[in-house]
N, C-alpha and C. Protein backbone atom coordinates (compact mmCIF):
# COMPACT_ATOMS: atom_id res chain seq x y z
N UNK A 1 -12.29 62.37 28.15
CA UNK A 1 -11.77 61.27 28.96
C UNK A 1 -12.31 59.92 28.47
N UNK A 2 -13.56 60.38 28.17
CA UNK A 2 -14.44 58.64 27.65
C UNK A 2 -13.48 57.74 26.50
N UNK A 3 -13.30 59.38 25.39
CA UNK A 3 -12.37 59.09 24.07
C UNK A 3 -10.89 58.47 24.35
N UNK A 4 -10.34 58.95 25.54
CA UNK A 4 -9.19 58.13 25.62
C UNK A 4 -9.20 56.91 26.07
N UNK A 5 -9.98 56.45 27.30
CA UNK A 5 -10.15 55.11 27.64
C UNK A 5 -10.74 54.18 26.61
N UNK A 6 -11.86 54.45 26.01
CA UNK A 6 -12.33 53.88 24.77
C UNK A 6 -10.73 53.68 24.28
N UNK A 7 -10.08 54.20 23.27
CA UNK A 7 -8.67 54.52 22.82
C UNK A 7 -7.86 53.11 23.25
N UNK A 8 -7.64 53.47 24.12
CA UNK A 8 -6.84 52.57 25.17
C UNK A 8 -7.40 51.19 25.21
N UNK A 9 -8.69 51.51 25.44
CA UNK A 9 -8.92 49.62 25.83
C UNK A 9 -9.01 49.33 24.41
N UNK A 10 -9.13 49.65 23.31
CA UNK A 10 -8.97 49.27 21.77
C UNK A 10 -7.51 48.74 21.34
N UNK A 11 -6.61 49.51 21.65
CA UNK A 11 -5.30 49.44 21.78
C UNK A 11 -5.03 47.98 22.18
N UNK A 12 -5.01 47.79 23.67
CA UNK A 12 -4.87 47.00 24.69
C UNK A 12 -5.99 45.41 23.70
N UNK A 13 -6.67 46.01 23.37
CA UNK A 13 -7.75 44.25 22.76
C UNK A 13 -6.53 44.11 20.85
N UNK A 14 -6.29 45.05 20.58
CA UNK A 14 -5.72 44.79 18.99
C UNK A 14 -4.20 44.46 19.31
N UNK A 15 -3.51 44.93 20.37
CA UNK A 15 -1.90 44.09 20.82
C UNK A 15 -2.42 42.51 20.66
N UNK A 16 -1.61 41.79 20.06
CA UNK A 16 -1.37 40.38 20.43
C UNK A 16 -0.68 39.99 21.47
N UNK A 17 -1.76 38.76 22.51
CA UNK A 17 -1.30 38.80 23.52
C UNK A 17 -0.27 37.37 23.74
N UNK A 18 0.27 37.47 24.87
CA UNK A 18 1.03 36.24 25.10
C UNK A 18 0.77 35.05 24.91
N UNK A 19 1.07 33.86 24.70
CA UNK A 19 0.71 32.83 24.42
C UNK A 19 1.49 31.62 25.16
N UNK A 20 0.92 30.83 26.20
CA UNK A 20 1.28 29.66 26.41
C UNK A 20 2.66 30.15 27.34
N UNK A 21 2.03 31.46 28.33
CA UNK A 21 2.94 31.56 29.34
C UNK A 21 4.56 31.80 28.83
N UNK A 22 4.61 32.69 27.83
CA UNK A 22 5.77 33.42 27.08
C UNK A 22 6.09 34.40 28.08
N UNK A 23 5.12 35.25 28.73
CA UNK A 23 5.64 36.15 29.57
C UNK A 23 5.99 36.24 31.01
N UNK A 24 6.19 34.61 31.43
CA UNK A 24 6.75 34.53 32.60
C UNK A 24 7.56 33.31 32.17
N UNK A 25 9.01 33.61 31.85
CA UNK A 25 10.19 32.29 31.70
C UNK A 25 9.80 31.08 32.64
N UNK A 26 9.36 31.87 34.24
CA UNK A 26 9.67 31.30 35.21
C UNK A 26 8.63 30.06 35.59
N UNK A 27 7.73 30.11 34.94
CA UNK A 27 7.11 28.90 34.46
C UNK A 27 6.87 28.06 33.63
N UNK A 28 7.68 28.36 32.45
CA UNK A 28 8.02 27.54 31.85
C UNK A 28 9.56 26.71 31.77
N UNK A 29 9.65 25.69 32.89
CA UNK A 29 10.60 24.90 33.39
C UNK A 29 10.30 23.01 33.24
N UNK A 30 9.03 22.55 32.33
CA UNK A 30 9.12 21.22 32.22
C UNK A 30 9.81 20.81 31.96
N UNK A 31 10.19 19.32 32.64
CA UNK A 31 11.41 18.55 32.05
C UNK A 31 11.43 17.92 30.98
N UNK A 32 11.71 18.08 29.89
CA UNK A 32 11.72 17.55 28.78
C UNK A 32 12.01 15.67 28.49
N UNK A 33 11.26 14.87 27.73
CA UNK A 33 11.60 13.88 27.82
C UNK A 33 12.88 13.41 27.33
N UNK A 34 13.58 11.92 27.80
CA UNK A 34 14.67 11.78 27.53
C UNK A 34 15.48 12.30 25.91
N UNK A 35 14.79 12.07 25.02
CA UNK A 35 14.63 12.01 23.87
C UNK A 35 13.52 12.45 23.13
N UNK A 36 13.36 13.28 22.48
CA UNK A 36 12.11 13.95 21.91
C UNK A 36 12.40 14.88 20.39
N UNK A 37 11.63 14.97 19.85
CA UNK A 37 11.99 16.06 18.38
C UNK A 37 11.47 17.12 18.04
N UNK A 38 12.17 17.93 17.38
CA UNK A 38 11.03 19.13 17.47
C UNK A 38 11.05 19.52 15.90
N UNK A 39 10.10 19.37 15.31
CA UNK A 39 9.76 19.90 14.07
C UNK A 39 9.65 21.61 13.74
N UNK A 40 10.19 22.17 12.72
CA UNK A 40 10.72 23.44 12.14
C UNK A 40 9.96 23.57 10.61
N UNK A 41 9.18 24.28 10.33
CA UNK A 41 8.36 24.09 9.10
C UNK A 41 9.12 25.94 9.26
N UNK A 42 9.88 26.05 7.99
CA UNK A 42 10.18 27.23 7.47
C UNK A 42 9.73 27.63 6.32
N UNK A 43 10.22 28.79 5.99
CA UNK A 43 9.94 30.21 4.61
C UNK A 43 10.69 28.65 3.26
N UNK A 44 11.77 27.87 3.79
CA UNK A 44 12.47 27.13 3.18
C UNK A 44 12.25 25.48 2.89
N UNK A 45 11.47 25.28 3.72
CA UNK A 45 10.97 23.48 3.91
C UNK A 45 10.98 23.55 5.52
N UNK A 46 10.96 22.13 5.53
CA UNK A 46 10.89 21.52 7.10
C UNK A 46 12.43 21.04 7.26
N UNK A 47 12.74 20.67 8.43
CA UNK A 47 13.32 20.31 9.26
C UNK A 47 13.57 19.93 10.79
N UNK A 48 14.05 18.90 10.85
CA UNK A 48 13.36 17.89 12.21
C UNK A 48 14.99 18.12 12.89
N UNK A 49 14.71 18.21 14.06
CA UNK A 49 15.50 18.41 15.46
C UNK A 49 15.68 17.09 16.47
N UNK A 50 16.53 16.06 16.57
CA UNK A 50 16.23 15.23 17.65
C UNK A 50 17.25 15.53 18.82
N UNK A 51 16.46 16.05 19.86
CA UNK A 51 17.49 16.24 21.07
C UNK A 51 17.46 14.90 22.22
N UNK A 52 18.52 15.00 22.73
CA UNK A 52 19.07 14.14 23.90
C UNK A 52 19.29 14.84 25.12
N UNK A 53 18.74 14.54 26.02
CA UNK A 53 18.44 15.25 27.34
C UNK A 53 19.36 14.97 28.01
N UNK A 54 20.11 13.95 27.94
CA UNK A 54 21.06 12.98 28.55
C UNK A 54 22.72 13.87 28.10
N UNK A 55 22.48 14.87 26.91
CA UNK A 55 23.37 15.27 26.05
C UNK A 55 24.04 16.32 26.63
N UNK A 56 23.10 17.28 26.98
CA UNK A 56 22.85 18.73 27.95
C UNK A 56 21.25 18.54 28.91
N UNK A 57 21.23 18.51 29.74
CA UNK A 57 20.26 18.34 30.38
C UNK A 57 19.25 20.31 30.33
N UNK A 58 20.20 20.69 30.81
CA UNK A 58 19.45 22.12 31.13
C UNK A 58 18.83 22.75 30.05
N UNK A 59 19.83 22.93 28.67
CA UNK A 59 19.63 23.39 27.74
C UNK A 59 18.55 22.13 26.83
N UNK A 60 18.35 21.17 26.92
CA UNK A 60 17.44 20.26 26.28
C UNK A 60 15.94 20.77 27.08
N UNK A 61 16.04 21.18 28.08
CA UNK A 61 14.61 21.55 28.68
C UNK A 61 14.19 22.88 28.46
N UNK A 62 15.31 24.10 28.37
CA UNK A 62 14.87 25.41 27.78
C UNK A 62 14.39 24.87 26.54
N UNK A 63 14.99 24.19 25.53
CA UNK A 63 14.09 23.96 24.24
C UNK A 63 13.55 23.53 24.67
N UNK A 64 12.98 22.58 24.75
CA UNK A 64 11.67 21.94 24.70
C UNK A 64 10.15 23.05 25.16
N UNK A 65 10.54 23.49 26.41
CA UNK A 65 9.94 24.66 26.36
C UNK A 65 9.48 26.01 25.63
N UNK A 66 10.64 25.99 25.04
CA UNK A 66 10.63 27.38 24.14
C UNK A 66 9.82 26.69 22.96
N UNK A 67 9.93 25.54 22.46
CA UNK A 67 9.14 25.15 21.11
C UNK A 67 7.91 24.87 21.82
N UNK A 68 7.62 24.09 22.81
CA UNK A 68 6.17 23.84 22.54
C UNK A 68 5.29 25.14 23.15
N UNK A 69 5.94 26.21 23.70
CA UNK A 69 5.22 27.21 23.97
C UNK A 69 4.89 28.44 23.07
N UNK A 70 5.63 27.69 21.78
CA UNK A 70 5.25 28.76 20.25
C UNK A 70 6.56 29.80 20.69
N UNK A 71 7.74 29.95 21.01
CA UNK A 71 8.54 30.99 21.36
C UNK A 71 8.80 31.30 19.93
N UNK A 72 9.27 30.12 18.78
CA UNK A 72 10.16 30.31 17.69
C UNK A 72 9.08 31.12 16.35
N UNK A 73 7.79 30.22 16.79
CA UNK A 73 7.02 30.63 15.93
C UNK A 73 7.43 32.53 15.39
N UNK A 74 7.55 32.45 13.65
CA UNK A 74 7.60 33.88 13.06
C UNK A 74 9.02 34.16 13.24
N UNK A 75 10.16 33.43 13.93
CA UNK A 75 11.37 34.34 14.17
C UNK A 75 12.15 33.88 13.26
N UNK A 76 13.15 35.08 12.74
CA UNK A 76 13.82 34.72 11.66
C UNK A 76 15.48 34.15 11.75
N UNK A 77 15.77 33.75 10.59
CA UNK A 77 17.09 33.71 10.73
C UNK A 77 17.68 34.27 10.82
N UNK A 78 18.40 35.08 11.88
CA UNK A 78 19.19 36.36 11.69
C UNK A 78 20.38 36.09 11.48
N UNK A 79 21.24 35.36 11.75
CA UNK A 79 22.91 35.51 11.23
C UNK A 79 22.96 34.10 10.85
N UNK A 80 22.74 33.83 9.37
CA UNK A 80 23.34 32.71 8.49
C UNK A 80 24.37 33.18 8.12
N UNK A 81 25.83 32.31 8.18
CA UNK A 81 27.21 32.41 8.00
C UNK A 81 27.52 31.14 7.06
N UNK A 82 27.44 31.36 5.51
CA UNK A 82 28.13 30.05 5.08
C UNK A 82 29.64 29.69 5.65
N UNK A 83 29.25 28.19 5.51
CA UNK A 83 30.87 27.81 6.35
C UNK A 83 30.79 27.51 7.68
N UNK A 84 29.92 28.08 8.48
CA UNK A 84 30.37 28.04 9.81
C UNK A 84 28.69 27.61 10.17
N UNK A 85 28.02 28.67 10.49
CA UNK A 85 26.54 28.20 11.70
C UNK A 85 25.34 29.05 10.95
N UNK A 86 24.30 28.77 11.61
CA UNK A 86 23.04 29.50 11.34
C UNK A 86 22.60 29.46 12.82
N UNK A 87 22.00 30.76 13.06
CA UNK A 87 21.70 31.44 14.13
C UNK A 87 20.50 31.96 14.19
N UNK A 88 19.66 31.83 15.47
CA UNK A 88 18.15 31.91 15.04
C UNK A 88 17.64 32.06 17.11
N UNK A 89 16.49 32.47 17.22
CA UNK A 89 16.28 32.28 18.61
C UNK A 89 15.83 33.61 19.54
N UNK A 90 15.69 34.84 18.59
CA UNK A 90 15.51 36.32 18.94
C UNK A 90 13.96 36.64 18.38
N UNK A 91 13.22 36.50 19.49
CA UNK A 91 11.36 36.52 19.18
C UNK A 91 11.16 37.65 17.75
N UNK A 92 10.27 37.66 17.41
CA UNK A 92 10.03 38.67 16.47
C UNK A 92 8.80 39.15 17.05
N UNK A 93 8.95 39.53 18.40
CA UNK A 93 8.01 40.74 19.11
C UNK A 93 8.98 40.91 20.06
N UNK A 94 8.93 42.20 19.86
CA UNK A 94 9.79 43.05 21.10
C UNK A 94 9.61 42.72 22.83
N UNK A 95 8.24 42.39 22.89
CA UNK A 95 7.72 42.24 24.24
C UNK A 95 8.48 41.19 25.03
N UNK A 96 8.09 39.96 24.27
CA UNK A 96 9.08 38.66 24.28
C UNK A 96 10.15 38.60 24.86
N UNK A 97 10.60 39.46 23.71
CA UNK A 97 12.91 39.89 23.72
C UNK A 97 12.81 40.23 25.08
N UNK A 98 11.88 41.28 25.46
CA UNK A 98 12.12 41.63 26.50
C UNK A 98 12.41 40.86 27.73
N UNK A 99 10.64 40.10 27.90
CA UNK A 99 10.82 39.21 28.98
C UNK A 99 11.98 38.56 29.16
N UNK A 100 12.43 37.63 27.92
CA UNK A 100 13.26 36.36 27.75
C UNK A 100 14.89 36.94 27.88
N UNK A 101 14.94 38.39 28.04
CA UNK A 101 16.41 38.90 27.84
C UNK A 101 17.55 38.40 28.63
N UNK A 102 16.64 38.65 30.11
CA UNK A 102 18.02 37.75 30.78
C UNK A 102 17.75 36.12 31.88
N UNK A 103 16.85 35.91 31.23
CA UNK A 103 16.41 34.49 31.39
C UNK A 103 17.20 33.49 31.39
N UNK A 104 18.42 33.33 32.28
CA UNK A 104 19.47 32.70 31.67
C UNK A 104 19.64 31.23 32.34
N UNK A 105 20.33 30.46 31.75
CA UNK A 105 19.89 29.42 32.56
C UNK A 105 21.43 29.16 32.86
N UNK A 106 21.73 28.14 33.80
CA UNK A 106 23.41 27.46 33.83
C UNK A 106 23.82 26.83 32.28
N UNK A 107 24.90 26.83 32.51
CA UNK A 107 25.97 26.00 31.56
C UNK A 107 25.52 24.54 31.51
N UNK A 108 25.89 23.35 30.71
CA UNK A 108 25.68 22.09 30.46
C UNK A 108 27.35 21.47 30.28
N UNK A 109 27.69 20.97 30.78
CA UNK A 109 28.96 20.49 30.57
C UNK A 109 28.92 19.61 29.05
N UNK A 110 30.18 20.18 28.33
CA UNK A 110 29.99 19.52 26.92
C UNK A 110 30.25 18.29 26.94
N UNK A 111 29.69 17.54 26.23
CA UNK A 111 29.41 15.94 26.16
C UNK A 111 29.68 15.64 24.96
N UNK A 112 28.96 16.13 23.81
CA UNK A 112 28.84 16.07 22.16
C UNK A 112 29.69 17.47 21.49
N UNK A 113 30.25 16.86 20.38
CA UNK A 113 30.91 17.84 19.51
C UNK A 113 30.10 19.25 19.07
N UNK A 114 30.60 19.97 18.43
CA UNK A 114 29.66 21.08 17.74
C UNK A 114 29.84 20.29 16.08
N UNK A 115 29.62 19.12 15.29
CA UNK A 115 29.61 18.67 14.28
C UNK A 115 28.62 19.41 13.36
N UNK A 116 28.95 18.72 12.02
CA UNK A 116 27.70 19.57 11.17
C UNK A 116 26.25 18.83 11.32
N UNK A 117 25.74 19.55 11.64
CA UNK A 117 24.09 19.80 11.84
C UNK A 117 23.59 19.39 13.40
N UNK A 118 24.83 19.54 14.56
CA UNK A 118 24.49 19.70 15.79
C UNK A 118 23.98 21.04 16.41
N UNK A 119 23.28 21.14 17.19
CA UNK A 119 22.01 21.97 17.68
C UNK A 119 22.82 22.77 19.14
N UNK A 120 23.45 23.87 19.42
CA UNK A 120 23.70 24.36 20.53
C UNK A 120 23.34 25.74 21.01
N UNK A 121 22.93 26.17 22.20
CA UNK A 121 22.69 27.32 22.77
C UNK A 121 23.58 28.37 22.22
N UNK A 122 23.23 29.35 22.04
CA UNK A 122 24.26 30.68 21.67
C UNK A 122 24.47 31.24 23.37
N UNK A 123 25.96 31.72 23.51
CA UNK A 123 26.21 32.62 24.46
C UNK A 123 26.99 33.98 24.82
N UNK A 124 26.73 34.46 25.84
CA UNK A 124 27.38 35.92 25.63
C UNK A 124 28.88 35.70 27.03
N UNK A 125 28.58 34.48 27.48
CA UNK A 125 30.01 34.20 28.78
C UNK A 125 29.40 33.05 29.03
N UNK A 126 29.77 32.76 30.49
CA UNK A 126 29.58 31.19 31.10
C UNK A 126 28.03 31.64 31.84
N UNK A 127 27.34 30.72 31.73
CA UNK A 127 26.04 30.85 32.38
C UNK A 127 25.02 31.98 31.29
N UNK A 128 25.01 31.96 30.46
CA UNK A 128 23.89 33.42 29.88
C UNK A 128 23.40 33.08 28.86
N UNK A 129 22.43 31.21 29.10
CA UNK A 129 22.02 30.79 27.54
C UNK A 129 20.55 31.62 27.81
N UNK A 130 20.00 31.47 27.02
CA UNK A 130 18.47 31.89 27.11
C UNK A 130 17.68 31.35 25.65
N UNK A 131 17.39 32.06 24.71
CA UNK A 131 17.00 31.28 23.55
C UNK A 131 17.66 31.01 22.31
N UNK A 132 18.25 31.93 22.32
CA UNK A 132 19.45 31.61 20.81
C UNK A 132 19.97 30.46 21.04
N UNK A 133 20.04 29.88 19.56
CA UNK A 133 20.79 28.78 19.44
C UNK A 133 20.98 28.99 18.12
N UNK A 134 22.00 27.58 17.61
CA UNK A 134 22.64 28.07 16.08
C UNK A 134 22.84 26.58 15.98
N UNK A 135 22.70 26.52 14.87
CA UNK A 135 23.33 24.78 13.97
C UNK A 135 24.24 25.26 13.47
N UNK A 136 25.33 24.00 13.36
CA UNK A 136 26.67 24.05 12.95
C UNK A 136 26.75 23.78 11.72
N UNK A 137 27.18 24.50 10.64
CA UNK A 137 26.79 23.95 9.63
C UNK A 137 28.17 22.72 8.54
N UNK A 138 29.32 23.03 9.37
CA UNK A 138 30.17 22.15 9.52
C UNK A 138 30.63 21.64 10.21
N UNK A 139 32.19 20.97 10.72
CA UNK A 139 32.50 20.80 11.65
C UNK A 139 33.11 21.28 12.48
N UNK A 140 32.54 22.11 13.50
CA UNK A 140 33.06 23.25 15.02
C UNK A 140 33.37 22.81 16.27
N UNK A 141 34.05 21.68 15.98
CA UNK A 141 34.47 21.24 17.30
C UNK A 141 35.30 22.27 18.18
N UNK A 142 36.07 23.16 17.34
CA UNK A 142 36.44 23.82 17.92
C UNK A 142 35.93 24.99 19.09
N UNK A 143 34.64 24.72 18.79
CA UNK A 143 33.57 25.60 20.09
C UNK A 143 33.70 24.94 21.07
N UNK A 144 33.79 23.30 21.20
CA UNK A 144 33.28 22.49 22.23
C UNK A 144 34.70 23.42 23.55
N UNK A 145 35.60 23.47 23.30
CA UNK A 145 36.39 23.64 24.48
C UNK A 145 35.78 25.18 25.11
N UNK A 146 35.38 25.85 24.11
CA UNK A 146 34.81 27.21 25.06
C UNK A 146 33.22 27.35 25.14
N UNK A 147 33.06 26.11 25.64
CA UNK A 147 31.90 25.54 26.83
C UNK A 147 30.16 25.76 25.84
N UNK A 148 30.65 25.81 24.27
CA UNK A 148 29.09 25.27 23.66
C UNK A 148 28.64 23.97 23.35
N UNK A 149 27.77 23.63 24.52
CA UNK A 149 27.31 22.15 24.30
C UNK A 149 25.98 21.76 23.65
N UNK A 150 26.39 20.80 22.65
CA UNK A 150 24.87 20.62 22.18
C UNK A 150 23.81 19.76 22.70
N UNK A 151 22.87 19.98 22.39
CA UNK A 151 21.96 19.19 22.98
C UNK A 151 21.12 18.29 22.00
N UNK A 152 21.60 18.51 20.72
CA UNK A 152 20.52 18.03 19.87
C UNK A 152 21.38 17.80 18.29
N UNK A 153 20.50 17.12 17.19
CA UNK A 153 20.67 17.34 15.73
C UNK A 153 20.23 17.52 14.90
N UNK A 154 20.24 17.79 13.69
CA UNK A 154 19.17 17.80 12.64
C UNK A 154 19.41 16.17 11.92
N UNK A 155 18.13 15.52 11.78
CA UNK A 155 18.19 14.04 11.70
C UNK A 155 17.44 14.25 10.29
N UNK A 156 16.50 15.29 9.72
CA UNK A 156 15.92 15.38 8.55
C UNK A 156 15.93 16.62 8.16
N UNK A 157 15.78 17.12 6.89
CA UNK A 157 15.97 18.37 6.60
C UNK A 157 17.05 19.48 6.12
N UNK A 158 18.74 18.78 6.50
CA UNK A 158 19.58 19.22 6.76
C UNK A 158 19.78 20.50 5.46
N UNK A 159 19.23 19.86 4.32
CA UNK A 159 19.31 20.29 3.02
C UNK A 159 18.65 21.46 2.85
N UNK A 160 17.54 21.74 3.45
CA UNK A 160 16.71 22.93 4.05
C UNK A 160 17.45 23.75 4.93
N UNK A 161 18.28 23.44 5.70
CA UNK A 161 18.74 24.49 6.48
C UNK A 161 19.76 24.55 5.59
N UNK A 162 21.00 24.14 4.78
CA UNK A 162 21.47 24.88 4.01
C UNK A 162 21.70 25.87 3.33
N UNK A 163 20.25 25.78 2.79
CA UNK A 163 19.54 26.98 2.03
C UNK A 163 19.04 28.02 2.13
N UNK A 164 18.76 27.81 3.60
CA UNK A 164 18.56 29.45 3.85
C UNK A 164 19.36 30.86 3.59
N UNK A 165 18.75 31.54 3.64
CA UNK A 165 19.35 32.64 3.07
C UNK A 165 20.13 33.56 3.54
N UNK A 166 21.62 33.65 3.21
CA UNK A 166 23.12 33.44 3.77
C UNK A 166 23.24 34.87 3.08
N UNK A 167 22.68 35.84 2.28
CA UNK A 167 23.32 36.68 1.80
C UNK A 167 23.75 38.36 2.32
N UNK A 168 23.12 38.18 3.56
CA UNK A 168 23.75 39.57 4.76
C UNK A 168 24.92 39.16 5.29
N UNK A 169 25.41 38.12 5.44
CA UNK A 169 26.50 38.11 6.48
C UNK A 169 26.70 38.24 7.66
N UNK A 170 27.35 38.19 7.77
CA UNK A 170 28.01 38.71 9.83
C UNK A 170 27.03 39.63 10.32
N UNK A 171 26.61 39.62 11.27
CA UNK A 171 25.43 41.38 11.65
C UNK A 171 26.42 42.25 12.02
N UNK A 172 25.83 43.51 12.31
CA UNK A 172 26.55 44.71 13.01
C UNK A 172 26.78 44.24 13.95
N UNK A 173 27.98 44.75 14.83
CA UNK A 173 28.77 45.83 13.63
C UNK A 173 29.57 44.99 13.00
N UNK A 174 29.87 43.66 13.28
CA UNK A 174 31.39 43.01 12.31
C UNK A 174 31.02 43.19 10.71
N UNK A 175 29.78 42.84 10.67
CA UNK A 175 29.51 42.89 9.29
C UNK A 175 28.01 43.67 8.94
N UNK A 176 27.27 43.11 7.93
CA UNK A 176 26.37 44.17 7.47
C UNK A 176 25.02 43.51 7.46
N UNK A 177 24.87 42.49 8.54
CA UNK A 177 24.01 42.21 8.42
C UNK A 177 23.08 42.22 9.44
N UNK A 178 22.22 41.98 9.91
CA UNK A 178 20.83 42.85 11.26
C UNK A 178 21.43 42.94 12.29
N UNK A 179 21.48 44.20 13.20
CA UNK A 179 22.50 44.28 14.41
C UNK A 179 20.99 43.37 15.59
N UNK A 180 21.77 42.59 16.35
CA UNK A 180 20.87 41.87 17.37
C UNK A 180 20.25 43.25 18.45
N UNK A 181 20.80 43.87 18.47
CA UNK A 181 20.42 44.79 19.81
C UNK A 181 18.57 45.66 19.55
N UNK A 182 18.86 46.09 17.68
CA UNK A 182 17.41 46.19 17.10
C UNK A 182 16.89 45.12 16.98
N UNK A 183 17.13 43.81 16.64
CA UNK A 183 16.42 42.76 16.16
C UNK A 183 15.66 42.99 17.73
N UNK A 184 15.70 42.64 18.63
CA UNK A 184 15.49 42.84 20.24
C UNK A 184 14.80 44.24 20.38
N UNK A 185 14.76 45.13 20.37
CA UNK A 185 14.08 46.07 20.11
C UNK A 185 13.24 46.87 19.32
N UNK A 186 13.06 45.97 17.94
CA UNK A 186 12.16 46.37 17.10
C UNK A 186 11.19 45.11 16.78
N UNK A 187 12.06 43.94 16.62
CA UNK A 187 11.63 43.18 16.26
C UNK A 187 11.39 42.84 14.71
N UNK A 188 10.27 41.69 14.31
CA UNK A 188 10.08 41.78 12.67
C UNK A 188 9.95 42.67 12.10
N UNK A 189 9.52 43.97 12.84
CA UNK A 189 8.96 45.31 11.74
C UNK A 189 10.70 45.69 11.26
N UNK A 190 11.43 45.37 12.16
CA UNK A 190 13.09 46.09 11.52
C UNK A 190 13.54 44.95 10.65
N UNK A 191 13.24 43.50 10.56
CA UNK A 191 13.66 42.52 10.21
C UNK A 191 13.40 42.79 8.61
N UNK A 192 11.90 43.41 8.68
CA UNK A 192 10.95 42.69 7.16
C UNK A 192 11.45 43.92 6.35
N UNK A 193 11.81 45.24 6.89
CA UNK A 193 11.95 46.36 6.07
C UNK A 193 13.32 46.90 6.01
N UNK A 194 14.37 45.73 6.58
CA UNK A 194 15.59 46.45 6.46
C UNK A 194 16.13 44.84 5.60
N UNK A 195 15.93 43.74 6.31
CA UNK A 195 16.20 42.39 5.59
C UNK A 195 15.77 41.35 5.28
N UNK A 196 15.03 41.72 4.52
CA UNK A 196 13.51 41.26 3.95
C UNK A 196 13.78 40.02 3.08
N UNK A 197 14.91 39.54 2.94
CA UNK A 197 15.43 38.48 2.54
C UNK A 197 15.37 37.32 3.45
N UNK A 198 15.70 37.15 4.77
CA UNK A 198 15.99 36.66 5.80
C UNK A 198 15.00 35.47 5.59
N UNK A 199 14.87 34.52 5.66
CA UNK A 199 14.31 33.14 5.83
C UNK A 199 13.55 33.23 7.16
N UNK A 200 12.70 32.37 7.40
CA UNK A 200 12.04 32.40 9.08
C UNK A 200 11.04 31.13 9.38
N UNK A 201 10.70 30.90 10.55
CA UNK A 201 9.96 30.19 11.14
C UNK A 201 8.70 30.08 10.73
N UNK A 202 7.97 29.40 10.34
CA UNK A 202 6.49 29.55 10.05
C UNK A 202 5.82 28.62 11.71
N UNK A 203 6.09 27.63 11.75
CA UNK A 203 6.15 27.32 13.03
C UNK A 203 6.88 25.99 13.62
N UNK A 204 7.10 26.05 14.99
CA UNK A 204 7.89 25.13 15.53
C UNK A 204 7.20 24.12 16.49
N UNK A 205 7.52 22.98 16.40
CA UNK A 205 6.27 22.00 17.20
C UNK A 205 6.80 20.95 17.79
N UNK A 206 6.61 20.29 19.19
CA UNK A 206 7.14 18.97 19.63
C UNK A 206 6.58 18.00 18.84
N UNK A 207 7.23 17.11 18.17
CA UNK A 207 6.33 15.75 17.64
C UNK A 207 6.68 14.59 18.50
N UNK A 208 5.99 13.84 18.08
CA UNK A 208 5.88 11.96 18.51
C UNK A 208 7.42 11.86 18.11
């Protein structure tokens, strides 16, 4: 009995633990300032984010939250689509995915286009943003009418997000590249040994 509790509390001290109130959404709700940026240091360069609160209100405060509480930190790019978006926002710890799964916040009435290098929530219907989001990597206005509003842009860097690495495609099942349902349930360990190509976060930060 000694050997298993020993066991256990070893276990329990070598898990990495939460950070900066990751495992309760429900407190992390600050209001983000009117205008603020969030810096992206990737596998690829940097790239700078300036959001407008004024743009999407709801969704400008889930980010802001999600970056300065380290959410992005380590997560990869999972569905780069030349032509169209890059998609990013699925923790690379399972625990996370978990909490954050249905963390959803309301809709933002669209204000701003989906243009190239505008910043918007990913969704699964009306009301069900949570952390995904995707840059446009051209011009998608055509999203704006089925209710993706942005909140933000890329003001530096754009050339860096270009480059990331586009060569899986579509995920499962449309195409062959990381199905989200494992990315969410395995996390980086399925990321690094099935698409070990994938570009990623080194870390994400509010700046001045």
């Amino acid at each position: 009995m000694i050997r298993v509790a020993a066991f256990l509390l070893a276990m329990t001290l070598a898990a990495p633990a939460f950070s900066q109130g990751l495992d309760n959404p429900a407190t992390l709700t600050t209001q983000a300032p009117s205008i603020y940026k969030a810096r992206f240091d990737t596998s690829k360069g940097t790239f700078i984010v300036e959001v407008h609160r004024d743009w999407a209100p709801k969704g400008a405060d889930r980010f802001y939250n999600l970056v300065k509480s380290g959410f992005y930190n380590n997560a990869r790019f999972f569905r780069v689509i030349s032509g169209f978006m890059v998609q990013f926002g699925i923790s690379g710890d399972p625990r996370i995915s978990a909490v954050w799964h249905n963390a959803n916040i309301p809709d933002d009435p669209v204000r701003q286009s989906n243009l190239r290098g505008y910043i918007t929530f990913a969704t699964a219907g009306p009301n069900t943003r949570t952390t995904q989001v995707f840059i446009n990597y051209v011009d998608n206005r055509g999203l704006d009418r089925m209710g993706f509003s942005p909140f933000g842009r890329v003001i530096s860097g754009m050339n860096v997000v270009d480059a990331l690495y586009s060569g899986y495609g579509e995920g499962a099942p449309q195409g062959q590249g990381p199905a989200q349902g494992l990315i969410q349930a395995r996390g980086n360990a399925y990321l690094m040994k099935t698409f070990p190509k994938l570009d990623y976060i080194k870390t994400a930060s509010i700046t001045d």
